[in-house]
N, C-alpha and C. Protein backbone atom coordinates (compact mmCIF):
# COMPACT_ATOMS: atom_id res chain seq x y z
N UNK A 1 -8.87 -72.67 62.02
CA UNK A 1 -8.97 -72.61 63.48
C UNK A 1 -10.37 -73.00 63.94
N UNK A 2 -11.43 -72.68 63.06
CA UNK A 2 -12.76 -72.83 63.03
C UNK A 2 -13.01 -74.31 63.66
N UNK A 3 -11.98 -75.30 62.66
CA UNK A 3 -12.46 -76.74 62.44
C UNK A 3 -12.26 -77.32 63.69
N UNK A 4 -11.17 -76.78 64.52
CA UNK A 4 -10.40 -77.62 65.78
C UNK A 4 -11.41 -76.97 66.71
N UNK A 5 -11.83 -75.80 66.68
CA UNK A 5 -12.62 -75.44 67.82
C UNK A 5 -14.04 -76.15 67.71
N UNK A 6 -14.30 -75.91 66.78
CA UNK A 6 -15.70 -77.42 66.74
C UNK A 6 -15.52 -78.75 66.85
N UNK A 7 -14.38 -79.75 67.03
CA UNK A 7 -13.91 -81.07 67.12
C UNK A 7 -13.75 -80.92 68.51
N UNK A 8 -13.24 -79.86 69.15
CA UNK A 8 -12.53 -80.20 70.20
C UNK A 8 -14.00 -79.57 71.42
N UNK A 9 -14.67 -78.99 70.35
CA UNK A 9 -16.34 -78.54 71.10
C UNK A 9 -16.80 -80.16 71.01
N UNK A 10 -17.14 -80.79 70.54
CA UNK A 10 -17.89 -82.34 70.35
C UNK A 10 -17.33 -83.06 71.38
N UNK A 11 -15.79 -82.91 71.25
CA UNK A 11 -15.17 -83.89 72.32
C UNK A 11 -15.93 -83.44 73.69
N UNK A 12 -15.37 -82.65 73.87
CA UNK A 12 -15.63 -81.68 75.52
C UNK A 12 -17.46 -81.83 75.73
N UNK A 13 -18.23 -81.82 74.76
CA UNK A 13 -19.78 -82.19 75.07
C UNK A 13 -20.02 -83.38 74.93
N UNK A 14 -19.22 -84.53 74.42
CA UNK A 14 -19.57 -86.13 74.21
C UNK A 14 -19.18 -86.21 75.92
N UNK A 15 -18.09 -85.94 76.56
CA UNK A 15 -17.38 -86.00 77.73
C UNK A 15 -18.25 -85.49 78.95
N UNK A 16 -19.02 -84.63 78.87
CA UNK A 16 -19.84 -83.74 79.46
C UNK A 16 -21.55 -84.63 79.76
N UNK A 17 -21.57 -85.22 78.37
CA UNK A 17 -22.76 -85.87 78.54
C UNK A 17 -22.72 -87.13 79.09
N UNK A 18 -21.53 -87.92 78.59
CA UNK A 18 -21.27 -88.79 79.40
C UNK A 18 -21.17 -89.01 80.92
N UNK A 19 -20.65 -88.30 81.42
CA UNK A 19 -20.38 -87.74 83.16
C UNK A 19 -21.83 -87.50 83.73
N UNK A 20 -22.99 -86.72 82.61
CA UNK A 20 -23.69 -87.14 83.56
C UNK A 20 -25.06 -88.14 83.58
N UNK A 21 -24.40 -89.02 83.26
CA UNK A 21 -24.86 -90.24 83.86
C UNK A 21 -24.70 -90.32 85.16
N UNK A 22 -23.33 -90.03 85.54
CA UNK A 22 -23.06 -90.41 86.90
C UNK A 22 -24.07 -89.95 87.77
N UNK A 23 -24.54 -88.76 87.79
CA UNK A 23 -25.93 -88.23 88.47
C UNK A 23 -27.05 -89.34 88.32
N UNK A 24 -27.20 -90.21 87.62
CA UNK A 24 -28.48 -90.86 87.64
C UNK A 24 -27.46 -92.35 88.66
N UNK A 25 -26.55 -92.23 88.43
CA UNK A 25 -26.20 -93.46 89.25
C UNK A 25 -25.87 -92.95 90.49
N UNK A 26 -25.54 -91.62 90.66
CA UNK A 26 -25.41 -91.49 92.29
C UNK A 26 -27.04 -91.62 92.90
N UNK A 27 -27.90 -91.27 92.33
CA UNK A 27 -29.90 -91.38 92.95
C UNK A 27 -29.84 -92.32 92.94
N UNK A 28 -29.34 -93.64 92.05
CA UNK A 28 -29.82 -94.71 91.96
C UNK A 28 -29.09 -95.70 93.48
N UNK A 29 -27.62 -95.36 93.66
CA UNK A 29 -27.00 -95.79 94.46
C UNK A 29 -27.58 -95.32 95.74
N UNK A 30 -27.91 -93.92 95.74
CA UNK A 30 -28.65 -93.55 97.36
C UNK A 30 -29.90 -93.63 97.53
N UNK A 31 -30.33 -94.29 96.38
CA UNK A 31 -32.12 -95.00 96.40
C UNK A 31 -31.59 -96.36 97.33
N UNK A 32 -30.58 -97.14 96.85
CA UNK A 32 -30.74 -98.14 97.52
C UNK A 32 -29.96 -98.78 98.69
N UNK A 33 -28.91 -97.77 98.96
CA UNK A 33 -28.43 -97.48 100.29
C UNK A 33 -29.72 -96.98 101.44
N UNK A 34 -30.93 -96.32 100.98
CA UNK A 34 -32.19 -96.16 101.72
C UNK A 34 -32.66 -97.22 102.20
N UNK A 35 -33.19 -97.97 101.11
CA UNK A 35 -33.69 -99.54 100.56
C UNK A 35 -33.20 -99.86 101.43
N UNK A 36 -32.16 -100.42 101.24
CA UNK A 36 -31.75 -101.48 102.19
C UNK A 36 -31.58 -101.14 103.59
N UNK A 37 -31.10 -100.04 104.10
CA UNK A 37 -31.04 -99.87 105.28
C UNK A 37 -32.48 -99.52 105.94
N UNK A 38 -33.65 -99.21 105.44
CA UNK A 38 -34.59 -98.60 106.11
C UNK A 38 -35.49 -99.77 105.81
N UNK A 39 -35.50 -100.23 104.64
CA UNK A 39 -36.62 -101.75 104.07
C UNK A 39 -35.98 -102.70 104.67
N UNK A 40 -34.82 -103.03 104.63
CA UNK A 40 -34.45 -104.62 104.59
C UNK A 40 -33.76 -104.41 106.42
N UNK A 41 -33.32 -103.27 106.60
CA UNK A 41 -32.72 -102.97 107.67
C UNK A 41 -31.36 -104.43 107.93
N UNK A 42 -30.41 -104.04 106.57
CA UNK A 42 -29.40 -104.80 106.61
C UNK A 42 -28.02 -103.85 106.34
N UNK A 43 -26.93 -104.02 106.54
CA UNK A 43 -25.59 -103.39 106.04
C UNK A 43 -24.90 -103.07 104.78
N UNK A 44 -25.78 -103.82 103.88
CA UNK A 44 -25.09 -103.92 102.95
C UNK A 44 -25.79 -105.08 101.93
N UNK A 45 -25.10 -105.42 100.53
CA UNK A 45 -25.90 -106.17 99.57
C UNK A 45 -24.47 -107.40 98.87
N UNK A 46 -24.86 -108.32 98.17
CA UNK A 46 -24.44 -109.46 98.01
C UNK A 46 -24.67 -109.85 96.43
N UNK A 47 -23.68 -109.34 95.53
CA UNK A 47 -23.92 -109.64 94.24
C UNK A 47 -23.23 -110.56 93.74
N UNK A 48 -23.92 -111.81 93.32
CA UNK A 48 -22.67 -112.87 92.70
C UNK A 48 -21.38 -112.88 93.10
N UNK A 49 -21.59 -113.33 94.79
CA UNK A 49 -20.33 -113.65 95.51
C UNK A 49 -19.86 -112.52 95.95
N UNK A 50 -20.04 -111.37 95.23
CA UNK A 50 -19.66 -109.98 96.22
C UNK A 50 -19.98 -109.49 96.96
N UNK A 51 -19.69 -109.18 98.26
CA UNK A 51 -20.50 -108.73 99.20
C UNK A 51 -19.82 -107.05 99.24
N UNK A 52 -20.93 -106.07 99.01
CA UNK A 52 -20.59 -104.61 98.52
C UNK A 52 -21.82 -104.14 100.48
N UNK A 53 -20.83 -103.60 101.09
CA UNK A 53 -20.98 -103.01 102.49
C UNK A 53 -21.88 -101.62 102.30
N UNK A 54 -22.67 -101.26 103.38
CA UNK A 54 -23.16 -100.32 103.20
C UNK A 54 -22.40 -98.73 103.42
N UNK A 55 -21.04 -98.95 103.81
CA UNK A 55 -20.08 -97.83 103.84
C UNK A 55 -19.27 -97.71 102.16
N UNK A 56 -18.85 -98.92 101.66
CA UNK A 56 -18.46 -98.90 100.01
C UNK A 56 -19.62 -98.33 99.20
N UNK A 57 -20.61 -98.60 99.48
CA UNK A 57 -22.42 -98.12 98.28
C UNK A 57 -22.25 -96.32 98.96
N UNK A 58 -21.76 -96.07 99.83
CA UNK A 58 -21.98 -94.19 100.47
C UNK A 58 -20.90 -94.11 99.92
N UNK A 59 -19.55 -94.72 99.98
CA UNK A 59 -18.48 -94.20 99.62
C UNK A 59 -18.45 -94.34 98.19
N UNK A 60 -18.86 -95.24 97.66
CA UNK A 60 -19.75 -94.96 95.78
C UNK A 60 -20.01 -93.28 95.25
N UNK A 61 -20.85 -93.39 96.16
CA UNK A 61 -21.88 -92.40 96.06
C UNK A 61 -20.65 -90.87 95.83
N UNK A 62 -19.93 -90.98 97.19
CA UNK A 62 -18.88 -90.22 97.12
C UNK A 62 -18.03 -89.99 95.55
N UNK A 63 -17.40 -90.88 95.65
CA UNK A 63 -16.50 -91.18 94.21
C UNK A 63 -17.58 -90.38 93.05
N UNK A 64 -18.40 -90.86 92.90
CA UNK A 64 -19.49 -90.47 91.76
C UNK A 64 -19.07 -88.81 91.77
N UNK A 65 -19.64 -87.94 92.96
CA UNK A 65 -19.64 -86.45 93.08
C UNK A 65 -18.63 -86.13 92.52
N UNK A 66 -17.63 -86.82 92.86
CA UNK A 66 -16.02 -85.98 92.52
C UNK A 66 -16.06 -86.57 90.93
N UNK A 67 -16.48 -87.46 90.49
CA UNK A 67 -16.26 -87.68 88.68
C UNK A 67 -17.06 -86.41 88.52
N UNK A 68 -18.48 -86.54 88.95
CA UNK A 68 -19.14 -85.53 88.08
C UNK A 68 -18.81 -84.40 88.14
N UNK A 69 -18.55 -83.60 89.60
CA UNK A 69 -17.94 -82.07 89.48
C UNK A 69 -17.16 -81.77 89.44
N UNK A 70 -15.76 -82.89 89.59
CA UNK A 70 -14.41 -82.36 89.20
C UNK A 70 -13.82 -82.59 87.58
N UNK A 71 -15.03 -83.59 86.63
CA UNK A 71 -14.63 -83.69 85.62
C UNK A 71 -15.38 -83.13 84.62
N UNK A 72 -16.46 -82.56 85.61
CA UNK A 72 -17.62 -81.63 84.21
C UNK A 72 -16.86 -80.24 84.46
N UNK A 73 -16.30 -79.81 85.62
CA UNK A 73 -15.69 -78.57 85.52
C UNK A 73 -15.62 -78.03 83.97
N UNK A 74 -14.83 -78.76 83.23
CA UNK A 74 -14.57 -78.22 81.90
C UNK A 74 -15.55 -77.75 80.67
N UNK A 75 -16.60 -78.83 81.24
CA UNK A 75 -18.11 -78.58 80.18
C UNK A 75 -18.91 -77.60 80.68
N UNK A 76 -18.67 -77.42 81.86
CA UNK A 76 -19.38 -76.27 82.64
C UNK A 76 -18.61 -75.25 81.84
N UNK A 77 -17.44 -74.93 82.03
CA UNK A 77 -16.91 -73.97 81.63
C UNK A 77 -16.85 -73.51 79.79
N UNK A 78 -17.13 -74.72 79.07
CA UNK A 78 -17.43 -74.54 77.81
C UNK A 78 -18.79 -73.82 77.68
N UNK A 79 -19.51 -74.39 78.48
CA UNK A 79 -21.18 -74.02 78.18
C UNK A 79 -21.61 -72.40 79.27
N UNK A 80 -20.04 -71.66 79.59
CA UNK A 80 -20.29 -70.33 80.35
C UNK A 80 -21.06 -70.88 80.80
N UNK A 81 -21.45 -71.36 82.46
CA UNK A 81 -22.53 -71.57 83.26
C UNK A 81 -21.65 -71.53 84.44
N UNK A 82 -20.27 -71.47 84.56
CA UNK A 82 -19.56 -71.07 86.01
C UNK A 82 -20.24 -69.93 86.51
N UNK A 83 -19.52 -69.82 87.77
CA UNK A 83 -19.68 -68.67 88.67
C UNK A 83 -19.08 -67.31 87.97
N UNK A 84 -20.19 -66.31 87.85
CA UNK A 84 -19.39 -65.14 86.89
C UNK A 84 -19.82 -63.79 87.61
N UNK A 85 -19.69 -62.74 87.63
CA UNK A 85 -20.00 -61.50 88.08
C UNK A 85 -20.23 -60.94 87.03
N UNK A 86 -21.22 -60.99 86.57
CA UNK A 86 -21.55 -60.42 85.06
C UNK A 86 -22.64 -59.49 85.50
N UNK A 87 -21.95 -58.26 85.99
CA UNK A 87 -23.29 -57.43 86.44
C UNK A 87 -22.50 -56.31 85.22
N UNK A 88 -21.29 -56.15 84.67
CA UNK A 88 -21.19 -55.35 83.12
C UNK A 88 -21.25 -56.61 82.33
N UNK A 89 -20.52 -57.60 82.43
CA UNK A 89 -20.27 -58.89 81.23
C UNK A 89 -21.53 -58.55 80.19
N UNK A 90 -22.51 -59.04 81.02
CA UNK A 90 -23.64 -58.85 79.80
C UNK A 90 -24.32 -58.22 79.24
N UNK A 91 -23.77 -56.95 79.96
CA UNK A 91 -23.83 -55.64 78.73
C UNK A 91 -22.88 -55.45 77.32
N UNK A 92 -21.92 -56.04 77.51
CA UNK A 92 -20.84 -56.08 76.55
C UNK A 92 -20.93 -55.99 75.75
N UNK A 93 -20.39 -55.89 74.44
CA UNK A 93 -20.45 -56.52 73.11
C UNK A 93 -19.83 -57.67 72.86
N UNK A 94 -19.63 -58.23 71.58
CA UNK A 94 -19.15 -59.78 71.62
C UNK A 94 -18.04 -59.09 71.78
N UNK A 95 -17.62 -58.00 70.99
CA UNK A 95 -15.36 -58.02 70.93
C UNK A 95 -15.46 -57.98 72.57
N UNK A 96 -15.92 -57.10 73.32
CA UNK A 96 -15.55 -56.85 74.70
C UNK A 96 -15.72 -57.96 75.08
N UNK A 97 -16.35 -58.51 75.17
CA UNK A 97 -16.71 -60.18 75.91
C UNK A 97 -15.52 -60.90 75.60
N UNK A 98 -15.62 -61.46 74.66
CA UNK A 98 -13.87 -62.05 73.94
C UNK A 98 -12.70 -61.44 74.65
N UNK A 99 -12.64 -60.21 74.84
CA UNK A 99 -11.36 -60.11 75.65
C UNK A 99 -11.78 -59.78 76.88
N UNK A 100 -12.33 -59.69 77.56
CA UNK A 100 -12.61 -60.50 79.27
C UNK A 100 -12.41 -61.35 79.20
N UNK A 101 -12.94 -62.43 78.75
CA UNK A 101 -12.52 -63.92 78.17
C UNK A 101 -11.17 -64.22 77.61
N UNK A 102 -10.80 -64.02 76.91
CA UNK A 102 -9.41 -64.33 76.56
C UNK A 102 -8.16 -63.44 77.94
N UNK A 103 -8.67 -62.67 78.46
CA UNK A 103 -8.02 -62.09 79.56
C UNK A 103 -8.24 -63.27 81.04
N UNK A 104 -9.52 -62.86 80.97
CA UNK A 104 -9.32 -63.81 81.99
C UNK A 104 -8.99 -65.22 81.94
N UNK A 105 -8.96 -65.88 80.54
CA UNK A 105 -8.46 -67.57 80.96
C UNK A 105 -7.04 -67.40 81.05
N UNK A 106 -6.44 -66.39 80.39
CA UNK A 106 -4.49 -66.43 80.47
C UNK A 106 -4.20 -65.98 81.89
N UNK A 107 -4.70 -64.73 82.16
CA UNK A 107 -4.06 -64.67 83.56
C UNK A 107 -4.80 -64.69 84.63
N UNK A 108 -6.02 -65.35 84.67
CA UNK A 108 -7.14 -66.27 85.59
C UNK A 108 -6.91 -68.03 85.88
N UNK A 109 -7.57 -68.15 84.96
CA UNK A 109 -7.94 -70.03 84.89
C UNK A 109 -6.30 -70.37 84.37
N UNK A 110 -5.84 -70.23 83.61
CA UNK A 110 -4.29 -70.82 83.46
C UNK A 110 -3.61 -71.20 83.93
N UNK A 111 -3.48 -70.08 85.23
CA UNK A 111 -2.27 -69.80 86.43
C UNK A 111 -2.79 -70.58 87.43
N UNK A 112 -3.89 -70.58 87.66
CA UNK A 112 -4.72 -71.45 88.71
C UNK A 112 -4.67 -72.74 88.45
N UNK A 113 -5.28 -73.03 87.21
CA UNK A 113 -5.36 -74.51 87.16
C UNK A 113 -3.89 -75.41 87.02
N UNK A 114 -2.95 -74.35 86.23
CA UNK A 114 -1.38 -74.58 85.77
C UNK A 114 -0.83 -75.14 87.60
N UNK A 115 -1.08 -74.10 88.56
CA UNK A 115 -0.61 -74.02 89.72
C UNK A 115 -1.14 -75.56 90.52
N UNK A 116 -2.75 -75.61 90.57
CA UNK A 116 -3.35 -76.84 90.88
C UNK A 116 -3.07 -78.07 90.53
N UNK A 117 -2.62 -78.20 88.95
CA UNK A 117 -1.85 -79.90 88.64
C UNK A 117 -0.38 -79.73 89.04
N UNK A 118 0.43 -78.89 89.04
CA UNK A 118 1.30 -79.25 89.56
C UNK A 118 1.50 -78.93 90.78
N UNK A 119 0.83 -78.63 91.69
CA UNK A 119 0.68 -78.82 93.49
C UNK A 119 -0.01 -80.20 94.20
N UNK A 120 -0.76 -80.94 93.14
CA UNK A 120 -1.07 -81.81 93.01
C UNK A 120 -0.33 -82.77 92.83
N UNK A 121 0.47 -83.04 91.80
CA UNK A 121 1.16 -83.74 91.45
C UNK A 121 2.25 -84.95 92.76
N UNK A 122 2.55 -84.59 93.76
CA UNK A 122 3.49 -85.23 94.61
C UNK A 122 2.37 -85.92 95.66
N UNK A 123 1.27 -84.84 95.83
CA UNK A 123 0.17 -85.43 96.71
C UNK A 123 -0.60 -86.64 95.99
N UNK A 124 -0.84 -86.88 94.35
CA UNK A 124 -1.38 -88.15 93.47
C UNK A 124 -0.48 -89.19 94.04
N UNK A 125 1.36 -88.90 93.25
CA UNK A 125 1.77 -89.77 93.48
C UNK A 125 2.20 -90.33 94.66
N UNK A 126 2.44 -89.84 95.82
CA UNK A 126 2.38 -90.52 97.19
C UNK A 126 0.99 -91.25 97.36
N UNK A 127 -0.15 -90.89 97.07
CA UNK A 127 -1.18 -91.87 97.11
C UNK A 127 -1.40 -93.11 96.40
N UNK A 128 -0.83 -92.79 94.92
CA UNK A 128 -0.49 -94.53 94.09
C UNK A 128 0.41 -94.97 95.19
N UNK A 129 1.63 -94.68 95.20
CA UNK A 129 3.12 -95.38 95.84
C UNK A 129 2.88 -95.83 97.12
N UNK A 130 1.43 -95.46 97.94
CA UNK A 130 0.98 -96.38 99.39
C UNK A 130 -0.04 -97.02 99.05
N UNK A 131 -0.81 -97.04 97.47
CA UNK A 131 -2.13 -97.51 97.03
C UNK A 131 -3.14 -97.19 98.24
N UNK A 132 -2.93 -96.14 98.65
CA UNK A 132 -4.24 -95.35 99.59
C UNK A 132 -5.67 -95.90 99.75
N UNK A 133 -6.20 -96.45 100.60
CA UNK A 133 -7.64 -97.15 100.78
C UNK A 133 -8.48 -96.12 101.34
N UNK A 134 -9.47 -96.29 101.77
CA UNK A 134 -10.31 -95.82 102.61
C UNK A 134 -10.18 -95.63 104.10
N UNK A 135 -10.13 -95.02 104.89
CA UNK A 135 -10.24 -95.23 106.73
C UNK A 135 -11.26 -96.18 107.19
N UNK A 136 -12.25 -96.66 106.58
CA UNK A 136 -13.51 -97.33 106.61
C UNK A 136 -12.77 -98.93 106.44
N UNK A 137 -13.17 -99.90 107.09
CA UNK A 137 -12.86 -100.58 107.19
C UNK A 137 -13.62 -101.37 106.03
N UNK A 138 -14.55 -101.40 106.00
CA UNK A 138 -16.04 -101.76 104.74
C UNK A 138 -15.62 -101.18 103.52
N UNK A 139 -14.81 -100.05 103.49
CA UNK A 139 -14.89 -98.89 102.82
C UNK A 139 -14.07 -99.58 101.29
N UNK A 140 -14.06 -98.30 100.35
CA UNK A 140 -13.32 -98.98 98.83
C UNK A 140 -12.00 -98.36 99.46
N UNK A 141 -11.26 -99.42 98.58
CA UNK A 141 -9.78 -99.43 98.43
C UNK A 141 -9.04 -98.54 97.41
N UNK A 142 -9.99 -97.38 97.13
CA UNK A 142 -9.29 -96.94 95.72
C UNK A 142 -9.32 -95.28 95.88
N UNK A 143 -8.63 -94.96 97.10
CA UNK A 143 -8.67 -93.33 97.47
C UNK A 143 -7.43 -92.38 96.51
N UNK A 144 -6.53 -93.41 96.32
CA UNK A 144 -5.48 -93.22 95.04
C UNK A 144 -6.17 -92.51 93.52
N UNK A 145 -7.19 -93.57 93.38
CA UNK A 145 -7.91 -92.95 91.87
C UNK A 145 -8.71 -91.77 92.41
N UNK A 146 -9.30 -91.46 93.26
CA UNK A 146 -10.48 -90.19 93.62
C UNK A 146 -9.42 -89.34 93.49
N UNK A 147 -8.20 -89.84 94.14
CA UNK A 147 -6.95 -88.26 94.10
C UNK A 147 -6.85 -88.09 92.71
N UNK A 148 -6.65 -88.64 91.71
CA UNK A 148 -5.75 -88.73 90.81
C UNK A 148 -7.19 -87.75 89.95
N UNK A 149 -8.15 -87.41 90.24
CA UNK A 149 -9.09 -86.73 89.83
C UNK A 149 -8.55 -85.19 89.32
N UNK A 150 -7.62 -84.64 90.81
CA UNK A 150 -7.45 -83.84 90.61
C UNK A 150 -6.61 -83.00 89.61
N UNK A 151 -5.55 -84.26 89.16
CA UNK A 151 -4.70 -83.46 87.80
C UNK A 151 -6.11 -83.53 86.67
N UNK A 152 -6.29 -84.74 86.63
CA UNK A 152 -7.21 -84.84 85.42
C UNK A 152 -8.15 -83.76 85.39
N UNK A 153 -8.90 -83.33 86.73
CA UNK A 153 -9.04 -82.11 85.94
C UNK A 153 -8.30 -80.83 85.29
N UNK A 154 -7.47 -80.39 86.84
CA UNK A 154 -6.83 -79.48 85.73
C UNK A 154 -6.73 -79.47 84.42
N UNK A 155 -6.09 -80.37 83.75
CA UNK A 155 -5.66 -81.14 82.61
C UNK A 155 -6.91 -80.69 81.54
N UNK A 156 -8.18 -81.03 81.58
CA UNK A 156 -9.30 -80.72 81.10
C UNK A 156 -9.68 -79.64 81.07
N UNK A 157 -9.63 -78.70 82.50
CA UNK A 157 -9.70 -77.04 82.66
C UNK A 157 -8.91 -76.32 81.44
N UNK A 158 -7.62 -76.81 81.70
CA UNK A 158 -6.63 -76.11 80.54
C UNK A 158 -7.04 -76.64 79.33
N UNK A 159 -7.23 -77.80 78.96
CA UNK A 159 -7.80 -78.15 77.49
C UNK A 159 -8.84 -77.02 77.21
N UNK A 160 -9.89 -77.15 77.91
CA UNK A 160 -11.26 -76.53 77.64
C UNK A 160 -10.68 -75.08 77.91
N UNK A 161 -9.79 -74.21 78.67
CA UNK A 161 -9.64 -72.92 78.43
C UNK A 161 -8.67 -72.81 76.98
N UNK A 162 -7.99 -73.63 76.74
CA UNK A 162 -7.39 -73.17 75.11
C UNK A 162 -8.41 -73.23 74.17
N UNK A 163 -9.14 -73.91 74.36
CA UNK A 163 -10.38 -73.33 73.20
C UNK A 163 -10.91 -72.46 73.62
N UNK A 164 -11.59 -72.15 74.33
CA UNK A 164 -11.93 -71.15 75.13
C UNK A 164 -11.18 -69.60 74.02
N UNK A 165 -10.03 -69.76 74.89
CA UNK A 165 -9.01 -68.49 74.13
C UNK A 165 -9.03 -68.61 72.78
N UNK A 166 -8.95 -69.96 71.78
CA UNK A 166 -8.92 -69.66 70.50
C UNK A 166 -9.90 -69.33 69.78
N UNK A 167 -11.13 -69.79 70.96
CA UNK A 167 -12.86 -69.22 70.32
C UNK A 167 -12.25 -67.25 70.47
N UNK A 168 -12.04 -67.04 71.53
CA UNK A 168 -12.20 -65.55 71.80
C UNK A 168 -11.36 -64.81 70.88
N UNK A 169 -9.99 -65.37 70.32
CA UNK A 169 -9.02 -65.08 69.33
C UNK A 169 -9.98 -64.71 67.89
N UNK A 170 -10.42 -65.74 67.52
CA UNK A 170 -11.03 -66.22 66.53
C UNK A 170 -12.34 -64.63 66.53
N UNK A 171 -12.96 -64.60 67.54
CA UNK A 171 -14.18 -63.78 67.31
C UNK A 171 -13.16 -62.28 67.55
N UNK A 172 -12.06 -62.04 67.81
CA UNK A 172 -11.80 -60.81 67.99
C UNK A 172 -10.87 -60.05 66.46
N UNK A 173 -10.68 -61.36 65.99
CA UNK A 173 -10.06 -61.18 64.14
C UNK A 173 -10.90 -61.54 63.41
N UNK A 174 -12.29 -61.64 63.72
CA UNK A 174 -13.19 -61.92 62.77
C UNK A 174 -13.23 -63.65 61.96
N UNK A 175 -12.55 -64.00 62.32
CA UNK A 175 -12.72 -65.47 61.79
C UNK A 175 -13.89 -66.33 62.21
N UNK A 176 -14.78 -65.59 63.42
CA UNK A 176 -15.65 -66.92 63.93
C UNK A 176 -16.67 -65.44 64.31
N UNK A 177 -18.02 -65.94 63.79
CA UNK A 177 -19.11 -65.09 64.58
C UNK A 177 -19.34 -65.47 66.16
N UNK A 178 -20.18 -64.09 67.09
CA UNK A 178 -19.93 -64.64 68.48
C UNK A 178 -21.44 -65.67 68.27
N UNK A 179 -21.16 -66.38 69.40
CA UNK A 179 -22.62 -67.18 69.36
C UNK A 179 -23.79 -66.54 69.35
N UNK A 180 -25.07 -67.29 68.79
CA UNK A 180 -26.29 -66.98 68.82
C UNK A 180 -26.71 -65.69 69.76
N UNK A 181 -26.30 -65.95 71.02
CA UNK A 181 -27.21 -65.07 72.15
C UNK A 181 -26.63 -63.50 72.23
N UNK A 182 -25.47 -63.47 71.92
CA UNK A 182 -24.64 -62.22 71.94
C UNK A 182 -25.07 -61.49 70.64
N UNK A 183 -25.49 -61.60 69.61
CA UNK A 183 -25.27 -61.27 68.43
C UNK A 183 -26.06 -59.89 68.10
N UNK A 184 -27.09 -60.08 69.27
CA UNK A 184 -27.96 -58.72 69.62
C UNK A 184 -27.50 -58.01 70.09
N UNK A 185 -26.34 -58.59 70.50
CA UNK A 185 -25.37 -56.75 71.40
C UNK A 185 -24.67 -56.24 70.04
N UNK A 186 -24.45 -56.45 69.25
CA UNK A 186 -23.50 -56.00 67.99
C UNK A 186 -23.64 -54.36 67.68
């Protein structure tokens, strides 16, 4: 059980690190949505025949936020850095921790995220089946893919909470020590 929870730890942090890139390309994109509108005091920019509007480079910018925080959700949640009320949590011991944790992803994050892709689901596909654009006339044509964000995360939430639970399984039968930082509560 050891082996899958460390493969499927690499995946979820190769995925995590990747995404954020997108943070250096959203600064980079609203560096030059500045640029140009405040230096050049023009609408927009002109790349090898493309002409990219200064409402598509904001609405960029947009798209970017929702990759990075609707698809790091899951690495956030691997690396415990969500929103927590840990005013006992981190008194705990590791077993107690493990089952807060394994409690709360089954009948917390499960039901929620379980509930979220499939409430989702009719609202994605009506947005492929009209290929959904922007209201922006300048704007990108691709409001279909920003939706379609939202199963994919779920999808990832639940990936990253089954490890989650099989880490907490694992440390509550003794098969896996708790991590480094806990090990002082023992």
């Amino acid at each position: 059980m050891t082996t899958i929870i460390s493969y499927l730890d690499r995946v979820s942090e190769a995925l995590g690190r990747l995404l954020a890139t997108a943070s250096i390309a959203i600064m980079a994109i609203t560096f030059l949505v500045v640029v140009l509108r405040y230096g050049f005091n023009t609408s927009g920019l002109t790349i090898g025949g493309v002409r990219l509007s200064a409402i598509a480079l904001q609405e960029s910018v947009m798209y970017l936020h929702a990759i990075l925080f609707m698809l790091a959700s899951a690495y956030t949640l691997k690396h415990n850095a969500h929103v927590r009320v840990d005013v006992f949590y981190r008194r705990f011991s590791p077993r107690i921790r493990a089952w807060v944790d394994l409690l709360g992803t089954l009948l917390l994050l499960f039901p929620m995220a379980g509930f979220m892709l499939w409430s989702s689901l009719d609202f994605v596909a009506f947005s492929w089946q009209i290929q959904e654009r922007s209201g922006e006339a300048d704007g990108l044509p691709y409001i279909y893919l920003l939706k379609s964000l939202i199963p994919l995360m779920c999808g990832l939430l639940l990936a990253q909470g089954s490890i989650e639970a099989l880490r907490s399984i694992a440390i509550l039968s003794g098969k896996l020590a708790p991590t480094p930082g806990e090990s002082e509560l023992l």
